[in-house]
C-alpha atoms as a PDB file:
ATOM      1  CA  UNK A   1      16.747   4.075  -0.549  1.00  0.00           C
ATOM      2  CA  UNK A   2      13.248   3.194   0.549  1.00  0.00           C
ATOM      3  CA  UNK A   3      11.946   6.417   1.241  1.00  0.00           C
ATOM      4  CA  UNK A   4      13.462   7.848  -1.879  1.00  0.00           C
ATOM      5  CA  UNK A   5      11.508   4.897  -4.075  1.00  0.00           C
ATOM      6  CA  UNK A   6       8.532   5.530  -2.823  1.00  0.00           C
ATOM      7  CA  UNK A   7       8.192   9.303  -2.697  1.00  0.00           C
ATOM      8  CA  UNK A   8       9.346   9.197  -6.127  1.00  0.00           C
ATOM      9  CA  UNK A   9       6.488   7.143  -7.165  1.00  0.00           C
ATOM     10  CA  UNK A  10       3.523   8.862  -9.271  1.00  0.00           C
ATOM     11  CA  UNK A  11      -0.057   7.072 -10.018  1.00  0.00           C
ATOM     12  CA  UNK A  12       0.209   8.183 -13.800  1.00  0.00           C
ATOM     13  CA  UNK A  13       3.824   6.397 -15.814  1.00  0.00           C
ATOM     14  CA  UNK A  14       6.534   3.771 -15.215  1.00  0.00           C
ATOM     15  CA  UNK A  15       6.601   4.566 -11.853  1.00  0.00           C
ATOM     16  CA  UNK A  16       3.583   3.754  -9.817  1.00  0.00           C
ATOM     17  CA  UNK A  17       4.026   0.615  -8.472  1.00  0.00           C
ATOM     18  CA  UNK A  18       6.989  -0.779  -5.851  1.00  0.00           C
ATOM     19  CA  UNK A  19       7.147  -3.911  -3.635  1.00  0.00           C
ATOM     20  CA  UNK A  20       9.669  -5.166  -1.103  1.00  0.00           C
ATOM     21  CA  UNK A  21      10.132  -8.412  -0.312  1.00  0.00           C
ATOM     22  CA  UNK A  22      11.534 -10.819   2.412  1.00  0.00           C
ATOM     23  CA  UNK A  23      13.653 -13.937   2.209  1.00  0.00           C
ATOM     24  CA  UNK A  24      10.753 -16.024   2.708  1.00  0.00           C
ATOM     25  CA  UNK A  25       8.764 -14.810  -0.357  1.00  0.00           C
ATOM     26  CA  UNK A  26       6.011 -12.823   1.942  1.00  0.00           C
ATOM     27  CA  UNK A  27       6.033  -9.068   0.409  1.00  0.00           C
ATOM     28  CA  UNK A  28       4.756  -5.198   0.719  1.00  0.00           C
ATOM     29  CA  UNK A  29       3.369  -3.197  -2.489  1.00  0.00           C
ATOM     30  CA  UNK A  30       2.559  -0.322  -3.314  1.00  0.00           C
ATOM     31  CA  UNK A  31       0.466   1.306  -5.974  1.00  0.00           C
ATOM     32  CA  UNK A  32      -0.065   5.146  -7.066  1.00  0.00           C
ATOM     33  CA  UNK A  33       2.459   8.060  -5.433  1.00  0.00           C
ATOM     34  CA  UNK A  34       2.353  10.916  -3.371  1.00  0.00           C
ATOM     35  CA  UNK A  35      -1.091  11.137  -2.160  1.00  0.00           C
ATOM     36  CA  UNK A  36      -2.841   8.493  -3.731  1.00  0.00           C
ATOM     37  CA  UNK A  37      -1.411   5.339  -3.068  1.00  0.00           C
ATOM     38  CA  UNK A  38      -2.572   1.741  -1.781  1.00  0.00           C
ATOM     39  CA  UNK A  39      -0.653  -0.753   0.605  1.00  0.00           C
ATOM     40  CA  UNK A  40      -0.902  -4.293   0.187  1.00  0.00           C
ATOM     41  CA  UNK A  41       0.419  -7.259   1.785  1.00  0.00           C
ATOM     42  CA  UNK A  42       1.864 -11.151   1.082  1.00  0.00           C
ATOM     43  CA  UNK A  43       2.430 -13.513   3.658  1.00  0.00           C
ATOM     44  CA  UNK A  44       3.936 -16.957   2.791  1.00  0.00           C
ATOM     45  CA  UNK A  45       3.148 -18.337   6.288  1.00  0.00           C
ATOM     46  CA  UNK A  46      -0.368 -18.131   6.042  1.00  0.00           C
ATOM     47  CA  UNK A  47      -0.954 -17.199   2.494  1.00  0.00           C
ATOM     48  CA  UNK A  48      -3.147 -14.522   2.963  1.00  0.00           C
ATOM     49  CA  UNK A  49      -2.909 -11.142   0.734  1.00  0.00           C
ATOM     50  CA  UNK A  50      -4.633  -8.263   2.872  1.00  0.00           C
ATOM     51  CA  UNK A  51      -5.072  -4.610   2.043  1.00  0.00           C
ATOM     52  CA  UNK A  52      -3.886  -1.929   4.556  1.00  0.00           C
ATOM     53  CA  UNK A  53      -6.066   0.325   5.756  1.00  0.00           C
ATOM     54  CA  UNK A  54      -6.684   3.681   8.510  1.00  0.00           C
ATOM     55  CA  UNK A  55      -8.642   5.510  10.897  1.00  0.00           C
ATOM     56  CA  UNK A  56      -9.466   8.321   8.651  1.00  0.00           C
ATOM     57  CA  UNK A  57     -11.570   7.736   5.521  1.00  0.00           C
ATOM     58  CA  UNK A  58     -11.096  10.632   3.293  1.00  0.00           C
ATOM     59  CA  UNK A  59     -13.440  13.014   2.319  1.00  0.00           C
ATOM     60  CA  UNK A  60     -11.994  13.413  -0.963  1.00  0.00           C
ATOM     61  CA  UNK A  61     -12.428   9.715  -2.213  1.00  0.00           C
ATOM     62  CA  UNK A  62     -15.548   8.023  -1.558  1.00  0.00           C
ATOM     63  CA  UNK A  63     -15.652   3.728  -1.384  1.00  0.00           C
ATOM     64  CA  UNK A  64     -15.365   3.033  -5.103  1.00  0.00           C
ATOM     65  CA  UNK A  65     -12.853   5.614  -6.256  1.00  0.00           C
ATOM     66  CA  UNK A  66     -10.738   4.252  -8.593  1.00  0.00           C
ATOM     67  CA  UNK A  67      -6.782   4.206  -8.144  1.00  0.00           C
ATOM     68  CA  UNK A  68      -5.287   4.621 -11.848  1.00  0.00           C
ATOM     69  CA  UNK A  69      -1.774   4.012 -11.900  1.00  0.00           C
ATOM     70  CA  UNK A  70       0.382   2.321 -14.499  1.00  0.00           C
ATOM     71  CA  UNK A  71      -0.824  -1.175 -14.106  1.00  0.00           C
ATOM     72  CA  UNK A  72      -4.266  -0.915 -14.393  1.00  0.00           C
ATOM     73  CA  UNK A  73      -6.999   0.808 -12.223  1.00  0.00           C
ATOM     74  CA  UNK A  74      -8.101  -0.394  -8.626  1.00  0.00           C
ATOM     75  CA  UNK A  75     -11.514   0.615  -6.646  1.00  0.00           C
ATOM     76  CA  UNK A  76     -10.759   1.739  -2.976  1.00  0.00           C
ATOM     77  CA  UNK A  77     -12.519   2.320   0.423  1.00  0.00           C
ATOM     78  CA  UNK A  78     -12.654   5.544   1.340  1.00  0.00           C
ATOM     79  CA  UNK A  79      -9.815   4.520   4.067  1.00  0.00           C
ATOM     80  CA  UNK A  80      -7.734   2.565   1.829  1.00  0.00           C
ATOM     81  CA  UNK A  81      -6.085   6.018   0.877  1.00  0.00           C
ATOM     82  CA  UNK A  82      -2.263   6.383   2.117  1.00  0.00           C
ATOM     83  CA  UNK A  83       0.329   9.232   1.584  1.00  0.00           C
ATOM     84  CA  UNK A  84       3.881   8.366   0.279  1.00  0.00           C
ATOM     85  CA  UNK A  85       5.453   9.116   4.066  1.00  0.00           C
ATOM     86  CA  UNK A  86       2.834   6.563   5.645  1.00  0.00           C
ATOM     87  CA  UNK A  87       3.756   4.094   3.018  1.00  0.00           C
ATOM     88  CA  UNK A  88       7.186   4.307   3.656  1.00  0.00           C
ATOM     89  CA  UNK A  89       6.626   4.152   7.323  1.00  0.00           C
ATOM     90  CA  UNK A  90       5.029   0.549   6.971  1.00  0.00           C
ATOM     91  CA  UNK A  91       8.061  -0.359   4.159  1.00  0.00           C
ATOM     92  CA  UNK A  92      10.482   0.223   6.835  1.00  0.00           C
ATOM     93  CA  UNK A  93       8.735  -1.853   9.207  1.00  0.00           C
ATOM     94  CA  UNK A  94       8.317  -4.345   6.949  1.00  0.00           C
ATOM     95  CA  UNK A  95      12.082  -4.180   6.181  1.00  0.00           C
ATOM     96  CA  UNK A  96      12.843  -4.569  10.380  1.00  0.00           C
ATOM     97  CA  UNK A  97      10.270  -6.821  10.705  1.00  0.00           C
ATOM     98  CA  UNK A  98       8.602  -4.351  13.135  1.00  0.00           C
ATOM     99  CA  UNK A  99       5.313  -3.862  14.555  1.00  0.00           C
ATOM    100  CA  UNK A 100       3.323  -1.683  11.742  1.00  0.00           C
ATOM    101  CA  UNK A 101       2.183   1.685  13.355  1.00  0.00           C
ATOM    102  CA  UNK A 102      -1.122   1.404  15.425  1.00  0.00           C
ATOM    103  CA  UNK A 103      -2.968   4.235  12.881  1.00  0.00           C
ATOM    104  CA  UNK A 104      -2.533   0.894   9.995  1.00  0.00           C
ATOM    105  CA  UNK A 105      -4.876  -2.120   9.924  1.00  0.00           C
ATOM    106  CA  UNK A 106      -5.247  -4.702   7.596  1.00  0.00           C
ATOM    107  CA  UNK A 107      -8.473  -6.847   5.789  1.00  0.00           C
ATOM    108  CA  UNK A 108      -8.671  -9.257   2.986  1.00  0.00           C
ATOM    109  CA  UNK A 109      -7.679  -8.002  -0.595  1.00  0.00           C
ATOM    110  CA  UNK A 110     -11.035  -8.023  -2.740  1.00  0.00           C
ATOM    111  CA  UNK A 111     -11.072 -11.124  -4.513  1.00  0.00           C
ATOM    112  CA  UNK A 112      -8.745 -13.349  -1.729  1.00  0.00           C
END
């Protein structure tokens, strides 16, 4: 059901945003679809909200691009980028309460 959520997302409509969350309150978001989507993270333990984040800053959008989806619009680092199949890739281990994949990091949301 995850994967088929999130690949269904789309930056423009009702459905460009998704989150998952735990027990405890901490949660993964999403923003965008298919190409164009941001990761985001709560945790309740330490209260910190932190943006995910790669190895490979694309080429295609600069730092400062904006992310328009349904909720608003959001300016990204150039390796703040995700496709849908990496996004559900750090879902799932959110879900398990695994290890997210070496290729994602994580830094402070802008304005936290």
């Amino acid at each position: 059901q995850i994967r088929q959520r999130v690949l269904a997302l789309r930056s423009a409509g009702r459905h460009s945003y998704a989150s998952l969350t735990s027990e405890d309150g901490s949660y993964v978001q999403v923003a965008g679809g298919q190409a164009t989507c941001m990761v985001e993270r709560f945790d309740t333990e330490t209260g910190k909200r932190e943006r995910a984040f790669h190895d490979k800053p694309s080429p295609a959008f600069p730092d400062g691009t904006l992310l328009v989806f349904g909720a608003g619009k959001l300016a990204l680092k150039s390796d703040e980028w995700f496709v849908a199949d990496a996004v559900v890739e750090i879902f799932l281990c959110f879900r398990d309460a695994r290890e997210y994949p070496d290729t994602v990091h994580w830094r402070p949301a802008p304005g936290f």
